[in-house]
Protein backbone atom coordinates (compact mmCIF):
# COMPACT_ATOMS: atom_id res chain seq x y z
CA UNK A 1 0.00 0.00 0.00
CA UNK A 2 1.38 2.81 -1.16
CA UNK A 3 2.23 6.02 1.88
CA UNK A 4 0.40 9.54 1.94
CA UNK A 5 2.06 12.40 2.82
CA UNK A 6 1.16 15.65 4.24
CA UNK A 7 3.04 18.71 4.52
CA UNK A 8 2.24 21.57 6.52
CA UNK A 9 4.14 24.80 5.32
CA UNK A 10 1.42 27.73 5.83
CA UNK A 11 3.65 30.70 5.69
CA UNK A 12 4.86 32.45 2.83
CA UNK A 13 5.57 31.78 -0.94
CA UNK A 14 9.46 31.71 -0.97
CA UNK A 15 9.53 29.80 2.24
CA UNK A 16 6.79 27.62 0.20
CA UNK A 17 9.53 26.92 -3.02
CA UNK A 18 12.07 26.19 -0.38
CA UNK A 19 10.18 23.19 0.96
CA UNK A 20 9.44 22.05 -2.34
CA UNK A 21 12.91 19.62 -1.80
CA UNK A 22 11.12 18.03 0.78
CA UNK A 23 8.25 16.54 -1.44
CA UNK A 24 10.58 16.20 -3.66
CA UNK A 25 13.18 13.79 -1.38
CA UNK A 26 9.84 11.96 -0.53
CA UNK A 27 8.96 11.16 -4.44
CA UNK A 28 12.88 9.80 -4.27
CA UNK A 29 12.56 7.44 -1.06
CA UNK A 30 8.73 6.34 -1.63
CA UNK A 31 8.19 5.14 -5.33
CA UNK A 32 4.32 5.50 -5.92
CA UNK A 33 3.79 7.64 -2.58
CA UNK A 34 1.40 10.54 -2.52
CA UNK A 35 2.46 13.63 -1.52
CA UNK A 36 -0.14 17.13 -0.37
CA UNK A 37 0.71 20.25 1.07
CA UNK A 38 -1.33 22.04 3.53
CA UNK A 39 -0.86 25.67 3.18
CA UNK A 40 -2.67 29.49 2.75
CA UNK A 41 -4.74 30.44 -0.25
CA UNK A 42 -2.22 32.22 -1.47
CA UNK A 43 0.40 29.85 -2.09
CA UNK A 44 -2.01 26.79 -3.55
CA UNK A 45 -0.67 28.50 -7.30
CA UNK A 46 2.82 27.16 -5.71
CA UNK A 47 1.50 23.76 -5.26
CA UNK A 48 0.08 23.23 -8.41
CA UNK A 49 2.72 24.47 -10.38
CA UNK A 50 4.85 21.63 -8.52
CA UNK A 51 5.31 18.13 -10.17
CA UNK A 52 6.13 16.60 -6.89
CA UNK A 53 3.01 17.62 -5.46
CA UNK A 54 -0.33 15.49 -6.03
CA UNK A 55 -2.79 18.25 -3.63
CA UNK A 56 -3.26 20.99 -1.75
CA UNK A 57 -5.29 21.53 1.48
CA UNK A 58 -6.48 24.92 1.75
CA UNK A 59 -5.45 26.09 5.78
CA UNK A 60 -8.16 29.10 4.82
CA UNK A 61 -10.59 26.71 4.35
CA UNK A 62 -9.90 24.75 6.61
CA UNK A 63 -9.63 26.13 9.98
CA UNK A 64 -13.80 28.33 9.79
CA UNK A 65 -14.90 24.32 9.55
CA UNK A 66 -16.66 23.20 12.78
CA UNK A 67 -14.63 20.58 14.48
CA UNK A 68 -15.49 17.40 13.26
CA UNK A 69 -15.55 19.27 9.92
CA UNK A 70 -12.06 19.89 10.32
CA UNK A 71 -11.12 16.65 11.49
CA UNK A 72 -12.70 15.15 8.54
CA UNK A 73 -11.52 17.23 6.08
CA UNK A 74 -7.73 16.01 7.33
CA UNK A 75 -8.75 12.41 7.77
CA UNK A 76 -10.10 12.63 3.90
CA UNK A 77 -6.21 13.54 2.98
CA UNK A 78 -5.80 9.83 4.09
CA UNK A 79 -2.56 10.84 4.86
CA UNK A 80 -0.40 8.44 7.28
CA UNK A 81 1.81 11.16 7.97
CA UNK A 82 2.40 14.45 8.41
CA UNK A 83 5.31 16.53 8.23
CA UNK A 84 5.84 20.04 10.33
CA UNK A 85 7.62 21.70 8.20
CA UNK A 86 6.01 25.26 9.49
CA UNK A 87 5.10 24.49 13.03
CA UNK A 88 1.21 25.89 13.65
CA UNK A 89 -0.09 24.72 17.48
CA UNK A 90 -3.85 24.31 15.47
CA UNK A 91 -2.69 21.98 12.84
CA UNK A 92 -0.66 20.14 15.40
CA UNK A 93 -3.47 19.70 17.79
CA UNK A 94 -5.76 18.61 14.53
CA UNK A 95 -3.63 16.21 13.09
CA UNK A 96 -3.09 14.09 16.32
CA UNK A 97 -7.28 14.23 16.68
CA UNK A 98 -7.48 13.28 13.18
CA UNK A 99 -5.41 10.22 14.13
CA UNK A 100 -2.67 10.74 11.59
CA UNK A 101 -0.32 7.84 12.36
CA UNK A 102 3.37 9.41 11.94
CA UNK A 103 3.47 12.85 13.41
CA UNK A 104 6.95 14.18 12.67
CA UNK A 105 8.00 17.72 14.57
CA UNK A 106 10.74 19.28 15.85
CA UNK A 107 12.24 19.59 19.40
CA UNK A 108 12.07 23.20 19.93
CA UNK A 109 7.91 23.37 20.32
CA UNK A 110 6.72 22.52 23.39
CA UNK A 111 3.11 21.75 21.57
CA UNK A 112 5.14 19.35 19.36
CA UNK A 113 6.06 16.78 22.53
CA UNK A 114 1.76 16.73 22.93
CA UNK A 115 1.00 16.21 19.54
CA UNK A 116 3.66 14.42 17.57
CA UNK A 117 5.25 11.00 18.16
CA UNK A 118 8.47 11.90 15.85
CA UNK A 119 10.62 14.47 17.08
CA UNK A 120 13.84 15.59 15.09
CA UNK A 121 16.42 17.87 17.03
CA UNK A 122 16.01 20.87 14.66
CA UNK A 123 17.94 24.29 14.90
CA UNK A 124 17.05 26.63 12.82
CA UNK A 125 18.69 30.29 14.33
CA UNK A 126 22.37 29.71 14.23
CA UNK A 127 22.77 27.08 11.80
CA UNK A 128 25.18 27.31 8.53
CA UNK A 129 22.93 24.98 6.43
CA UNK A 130 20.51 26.80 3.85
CA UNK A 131 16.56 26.70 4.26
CA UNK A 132 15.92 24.06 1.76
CA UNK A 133 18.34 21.73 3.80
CA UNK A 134 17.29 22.66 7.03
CA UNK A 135 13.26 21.62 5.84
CA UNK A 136 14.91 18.37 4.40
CA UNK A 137 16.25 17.54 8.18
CA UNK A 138 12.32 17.01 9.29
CA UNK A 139 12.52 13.53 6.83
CA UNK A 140 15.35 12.41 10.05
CA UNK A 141 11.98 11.98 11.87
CA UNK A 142 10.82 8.63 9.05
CA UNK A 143 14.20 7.07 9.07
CA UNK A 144 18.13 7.24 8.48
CA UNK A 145 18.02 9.18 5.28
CA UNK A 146 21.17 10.44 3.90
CA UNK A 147 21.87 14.57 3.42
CA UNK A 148 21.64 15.90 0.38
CA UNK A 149 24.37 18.64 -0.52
CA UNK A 150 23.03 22.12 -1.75
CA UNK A 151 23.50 21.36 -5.68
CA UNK A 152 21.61 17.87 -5.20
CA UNK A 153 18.81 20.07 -2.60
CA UNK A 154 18.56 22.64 -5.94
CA UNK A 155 17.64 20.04 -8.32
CA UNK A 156 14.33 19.19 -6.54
CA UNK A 157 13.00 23.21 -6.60
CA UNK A 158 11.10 22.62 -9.93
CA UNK A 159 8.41 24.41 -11.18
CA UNK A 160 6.42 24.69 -13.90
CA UNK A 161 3.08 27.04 -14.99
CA UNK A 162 -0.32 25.48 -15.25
CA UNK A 163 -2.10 28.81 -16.73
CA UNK A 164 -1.02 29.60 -20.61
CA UNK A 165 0.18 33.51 -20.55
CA UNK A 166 -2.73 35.83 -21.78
CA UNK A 167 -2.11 36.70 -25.50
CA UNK A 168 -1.45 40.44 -24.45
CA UNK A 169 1.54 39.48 -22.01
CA UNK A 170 2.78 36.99 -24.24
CA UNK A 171 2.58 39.97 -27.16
CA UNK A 172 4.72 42.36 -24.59
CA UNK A 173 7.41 39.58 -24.32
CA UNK A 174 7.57 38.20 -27.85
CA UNK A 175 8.25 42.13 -28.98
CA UNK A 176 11.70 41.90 -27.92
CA UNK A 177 14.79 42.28 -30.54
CA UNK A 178 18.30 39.70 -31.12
CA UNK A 179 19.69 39.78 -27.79
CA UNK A 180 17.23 41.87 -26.16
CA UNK A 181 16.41 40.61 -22.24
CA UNK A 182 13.02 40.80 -20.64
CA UNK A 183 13.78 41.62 -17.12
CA UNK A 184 11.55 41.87 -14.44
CA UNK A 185 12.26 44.15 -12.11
CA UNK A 186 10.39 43.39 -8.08
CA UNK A 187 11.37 46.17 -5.72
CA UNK A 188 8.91 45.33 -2.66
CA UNK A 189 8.91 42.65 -0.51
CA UNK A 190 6.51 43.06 1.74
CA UNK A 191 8.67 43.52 4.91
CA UNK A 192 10.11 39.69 4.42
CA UNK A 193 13.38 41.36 3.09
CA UNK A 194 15.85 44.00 3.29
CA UNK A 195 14.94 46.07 0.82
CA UNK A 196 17.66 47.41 -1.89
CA UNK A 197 15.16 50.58 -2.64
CA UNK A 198 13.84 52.35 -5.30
CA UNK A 199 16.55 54.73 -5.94
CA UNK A 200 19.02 51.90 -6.60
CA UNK A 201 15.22 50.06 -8.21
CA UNK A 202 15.36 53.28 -10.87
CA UNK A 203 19.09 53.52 -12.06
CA UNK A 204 19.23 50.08 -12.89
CA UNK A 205 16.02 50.32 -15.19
CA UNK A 206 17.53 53.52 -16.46
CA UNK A 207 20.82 51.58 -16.92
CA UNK A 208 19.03 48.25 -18.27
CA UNK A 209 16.87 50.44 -20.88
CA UNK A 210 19.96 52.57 -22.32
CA UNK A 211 21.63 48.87 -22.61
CA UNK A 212 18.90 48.04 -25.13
CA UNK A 213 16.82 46.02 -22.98
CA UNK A 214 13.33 45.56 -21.90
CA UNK A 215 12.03 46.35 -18.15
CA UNK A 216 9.54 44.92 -16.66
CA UNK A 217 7.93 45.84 -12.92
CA UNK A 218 5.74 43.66 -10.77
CA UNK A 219 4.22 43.78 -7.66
CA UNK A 220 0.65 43.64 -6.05
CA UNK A 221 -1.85 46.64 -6.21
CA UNK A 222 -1.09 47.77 -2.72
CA UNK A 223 2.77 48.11 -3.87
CA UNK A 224 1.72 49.77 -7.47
CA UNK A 225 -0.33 52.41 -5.43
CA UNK A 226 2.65 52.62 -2.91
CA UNK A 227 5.31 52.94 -6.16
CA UNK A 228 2.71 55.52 -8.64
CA UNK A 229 5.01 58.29 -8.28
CA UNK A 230 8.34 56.26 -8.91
CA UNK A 231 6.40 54.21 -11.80
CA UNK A 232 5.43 57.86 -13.26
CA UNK A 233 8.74 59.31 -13.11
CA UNK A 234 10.62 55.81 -14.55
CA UNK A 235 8.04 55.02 -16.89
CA UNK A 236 10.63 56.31 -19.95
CA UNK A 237 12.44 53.12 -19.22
CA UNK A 238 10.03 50.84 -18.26
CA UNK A 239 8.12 48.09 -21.16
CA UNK A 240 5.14 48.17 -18.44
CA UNK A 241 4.33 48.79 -15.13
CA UNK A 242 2.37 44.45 -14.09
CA UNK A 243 1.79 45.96 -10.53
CA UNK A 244 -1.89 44.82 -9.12
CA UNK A 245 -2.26 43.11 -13.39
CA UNK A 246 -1.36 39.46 -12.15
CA UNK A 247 -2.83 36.48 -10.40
CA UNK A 248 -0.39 34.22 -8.66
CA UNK A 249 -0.68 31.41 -11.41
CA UNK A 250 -0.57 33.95 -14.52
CA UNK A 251 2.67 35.91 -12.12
CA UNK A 252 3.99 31.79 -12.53
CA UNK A 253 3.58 32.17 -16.30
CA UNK A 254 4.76 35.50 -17.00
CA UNK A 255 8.31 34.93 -15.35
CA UNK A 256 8.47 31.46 -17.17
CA UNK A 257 8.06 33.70 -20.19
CA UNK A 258 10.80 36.23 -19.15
CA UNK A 259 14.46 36.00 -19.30
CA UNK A 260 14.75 36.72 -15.70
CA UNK A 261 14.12 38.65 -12.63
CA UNK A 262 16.02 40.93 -10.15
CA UNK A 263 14.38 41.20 -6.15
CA UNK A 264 15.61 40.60 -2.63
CA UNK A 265 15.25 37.50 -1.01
CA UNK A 266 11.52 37.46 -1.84
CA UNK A 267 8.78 35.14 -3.15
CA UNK A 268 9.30 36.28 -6.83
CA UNK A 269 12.51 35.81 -6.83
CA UNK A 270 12.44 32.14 -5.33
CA UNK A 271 9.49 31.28 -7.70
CA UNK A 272 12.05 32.86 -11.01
CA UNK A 273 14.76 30.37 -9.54
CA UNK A 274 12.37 27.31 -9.56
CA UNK A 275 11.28 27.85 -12.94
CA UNK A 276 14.77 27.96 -14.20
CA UNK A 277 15.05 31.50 -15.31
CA UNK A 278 17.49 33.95 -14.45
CA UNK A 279 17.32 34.84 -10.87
CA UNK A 280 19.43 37.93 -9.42
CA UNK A 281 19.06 37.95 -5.29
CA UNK A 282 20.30 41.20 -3.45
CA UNK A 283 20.90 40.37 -0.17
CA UNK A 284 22.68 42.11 3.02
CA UNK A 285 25.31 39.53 4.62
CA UNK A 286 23.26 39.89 8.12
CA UNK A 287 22.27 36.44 9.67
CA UNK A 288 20.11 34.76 9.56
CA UNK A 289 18.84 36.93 6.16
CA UNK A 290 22.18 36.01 4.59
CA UNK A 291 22.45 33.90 1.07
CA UNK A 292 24.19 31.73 3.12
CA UNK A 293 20.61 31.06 4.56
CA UNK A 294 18.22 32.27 2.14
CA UNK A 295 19.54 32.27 -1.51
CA UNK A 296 17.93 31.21 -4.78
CA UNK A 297 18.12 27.93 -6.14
CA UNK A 298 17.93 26.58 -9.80
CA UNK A 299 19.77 26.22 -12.59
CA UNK A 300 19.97 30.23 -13.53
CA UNK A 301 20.10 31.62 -9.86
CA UNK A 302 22.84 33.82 -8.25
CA UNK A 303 22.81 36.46 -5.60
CA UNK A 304 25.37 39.61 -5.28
CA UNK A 305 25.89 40.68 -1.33
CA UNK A 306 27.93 43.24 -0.05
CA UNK A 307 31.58 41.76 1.43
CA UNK A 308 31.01 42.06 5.10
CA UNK A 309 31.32 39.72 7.28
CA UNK A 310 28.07 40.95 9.09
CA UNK A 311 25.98 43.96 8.99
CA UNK A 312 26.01 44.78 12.92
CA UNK A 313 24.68 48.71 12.57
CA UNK A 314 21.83 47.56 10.12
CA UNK A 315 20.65 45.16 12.92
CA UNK A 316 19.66 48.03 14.65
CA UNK A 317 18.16 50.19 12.10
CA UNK A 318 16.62 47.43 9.98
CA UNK A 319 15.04 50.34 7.88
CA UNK A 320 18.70 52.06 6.97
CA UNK A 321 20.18 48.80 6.26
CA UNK A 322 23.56 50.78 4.56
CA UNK A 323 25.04 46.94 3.55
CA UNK A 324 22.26 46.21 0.99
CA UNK A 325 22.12 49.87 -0.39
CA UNK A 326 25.82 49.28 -0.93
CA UNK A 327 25.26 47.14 -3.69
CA UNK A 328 26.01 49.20 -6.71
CA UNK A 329 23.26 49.35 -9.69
CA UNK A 330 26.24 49.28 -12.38
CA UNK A 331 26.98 46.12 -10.05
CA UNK A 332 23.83 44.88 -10.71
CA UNK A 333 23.76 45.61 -14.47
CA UNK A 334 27.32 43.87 -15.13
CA UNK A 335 25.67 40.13 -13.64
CA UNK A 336 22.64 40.49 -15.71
CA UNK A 337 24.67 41.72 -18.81
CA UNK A 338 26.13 37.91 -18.75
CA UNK A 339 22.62 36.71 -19.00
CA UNK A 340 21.43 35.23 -22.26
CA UNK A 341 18.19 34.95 -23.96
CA UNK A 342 15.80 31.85 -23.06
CA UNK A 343 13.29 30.32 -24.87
CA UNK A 344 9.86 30.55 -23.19
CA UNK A 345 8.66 28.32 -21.05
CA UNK A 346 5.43 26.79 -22.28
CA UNK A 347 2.90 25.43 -19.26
């Protein structure tokens, strides 16, 4: 009989990709297993785009149920095991309820020693191993499993879109000339980053347009309302302002249709790395937001940071953070001027 498993990651979308390894690992050590993620609304898109994945339960949808509601909708996963990847008390108390057999958690929760029967010793603050390895560590709690180095870890963050680009998007892209990019450019991150700013945000489309090339900005509405008088004032260099113009799964199929994208350590640029484009992190060397911790991974990412060993004055003025503003846009432009055209990625 073959295993179900469920994985609960119900935070954000880059911390999303960088579990993706895990289902991933499990397609590797359980021919024929099933594998679902629980997580928010907003990161189902994620999910689906994944091959390893095979579902999604929707935490959203979930948790208004009544209680036996909930407990069936878990016990209808007939999962035999669940993974806390994100620890959440709820879904902890839920899953043992539900009667999940192999309850795998780590140390450091208190809730986790009442609800789970597999405990892995699990550091996450101070330790030198990236994200994706460090969600790979929960599979200690099924069994002697051997570590995967980074470059093996990379090869399981795989996406691919499920939506076909709208004809106008596709239209923007397909304008381009011989040897002409089409960068995306994300300057928010909605406070899970150290932002590099739109200053820096607006040279390098200024530099990136006089270089012949095509610029691209994204964001939600909230952040295109926040950015109208910096969109107004760049919009000589800019192919189109996306901001507040893109679902999640048609966001998925737009940067599978670029040549690549330049953001801090945000979703975007985690979900560019997956699907195998060009991927440009700008990151402060601070721990734990370090590359070290936190960079992109796929066959196309890299990441500039500014050679420090630590950024001790920006820890206290999170706001002024001088390392990642040291980061030079003609720095910038010289890694993406090594880039090279890609084909588009067709769902």
């Amino acid at each position: 009989m073959s295993r179900t498993f469920l994985i609960s990651r119900t935070d954000a979308i880059g911390d999303v990709v960088l579990t993706l390894p895990v289902a991933g690992r499990l397609k590797q050590l359980y021919p024929g297993c099933r594998v679902l993620l629980l997580g928010r609304t907003y990161t189902q898109a994620v999910a689906d785009a994944c091959p390893w994945l095979d579902g999604f339960l929707n935490l959203d949808e979930l948790l208004p149920l009544p209680a036996a509601g909930q407990l069936a909708a878990l016990r209808a996963t007939a999962a035999d095991t669940i993974l806390h990847v994100f620890p959440h008390k709820t879904v902890a108390r839920l899953a043992r309820q539900a009667g999940i057999r192999h309850r795998v958690g780590t140390r450091s929760r208190w809730f986790h020693w009442l609800t789970c029967n597999q405990l892995v010793a699990l550091s996450r603050r101070h330790s030198p191993l990236h994200e994706a390895q460090l969600n790979l560590q929960l599979l200690q709690g099924l069994g002697p499993a051997d570590a995967l180095r980074l470059p093996e870890v990379a090869q399981l963050v795989r996406l691919r879109p499920v939506v076909a680009l709208r004809p106008a998007l596709q239209e923007l892209l397909v304008a381009r000339q011989p040897g002409q990019l089409n960068i995306i450019l994300h300057p928010r991150s909605r406070g899970s980053a150290r932002e590099w700013g739109l200053p820096h945000f607006g040279e390098l489309a200024r530099l990136l347009h006089q270089a012949g090339h095509r610029v691209f900005i994204t964001g939600t509405a909230a952040e295109g309302e926040e950015l109208r008088e910096w969109l107004q004032e760049h919009r000589p260099y800019l192919a189109a302002d996306l901001t507040g113009q893109l679902t999640l799964p048609e966001f998925l199929a737009f940067i599978a249709a670029a040549d690549g994208l330049v953001a801090g350590s945000t979703g975007p640029l985690h979900l560019a790395a997956a699907l195998g484009r060009h991927a440009l992190g700008l990151y402060p060397p601070i721990r734990p937001m370090h590359p070290g911790r936190w960079a992109p991974l796929g066959p196309r990412a890299e990441y500039v940071v500014f050679d420090r060993p630590d950024c001790q004055d920006c820890r206290q003025q999170p706001a002024a953070c001088t390392c990642i503003k040291a980061l030079a846009p003609l720095q910038v432009l010289s890694r993406v001027q090594q880039w090279r055209p890609l084909p588009l990625l067709a769902r």
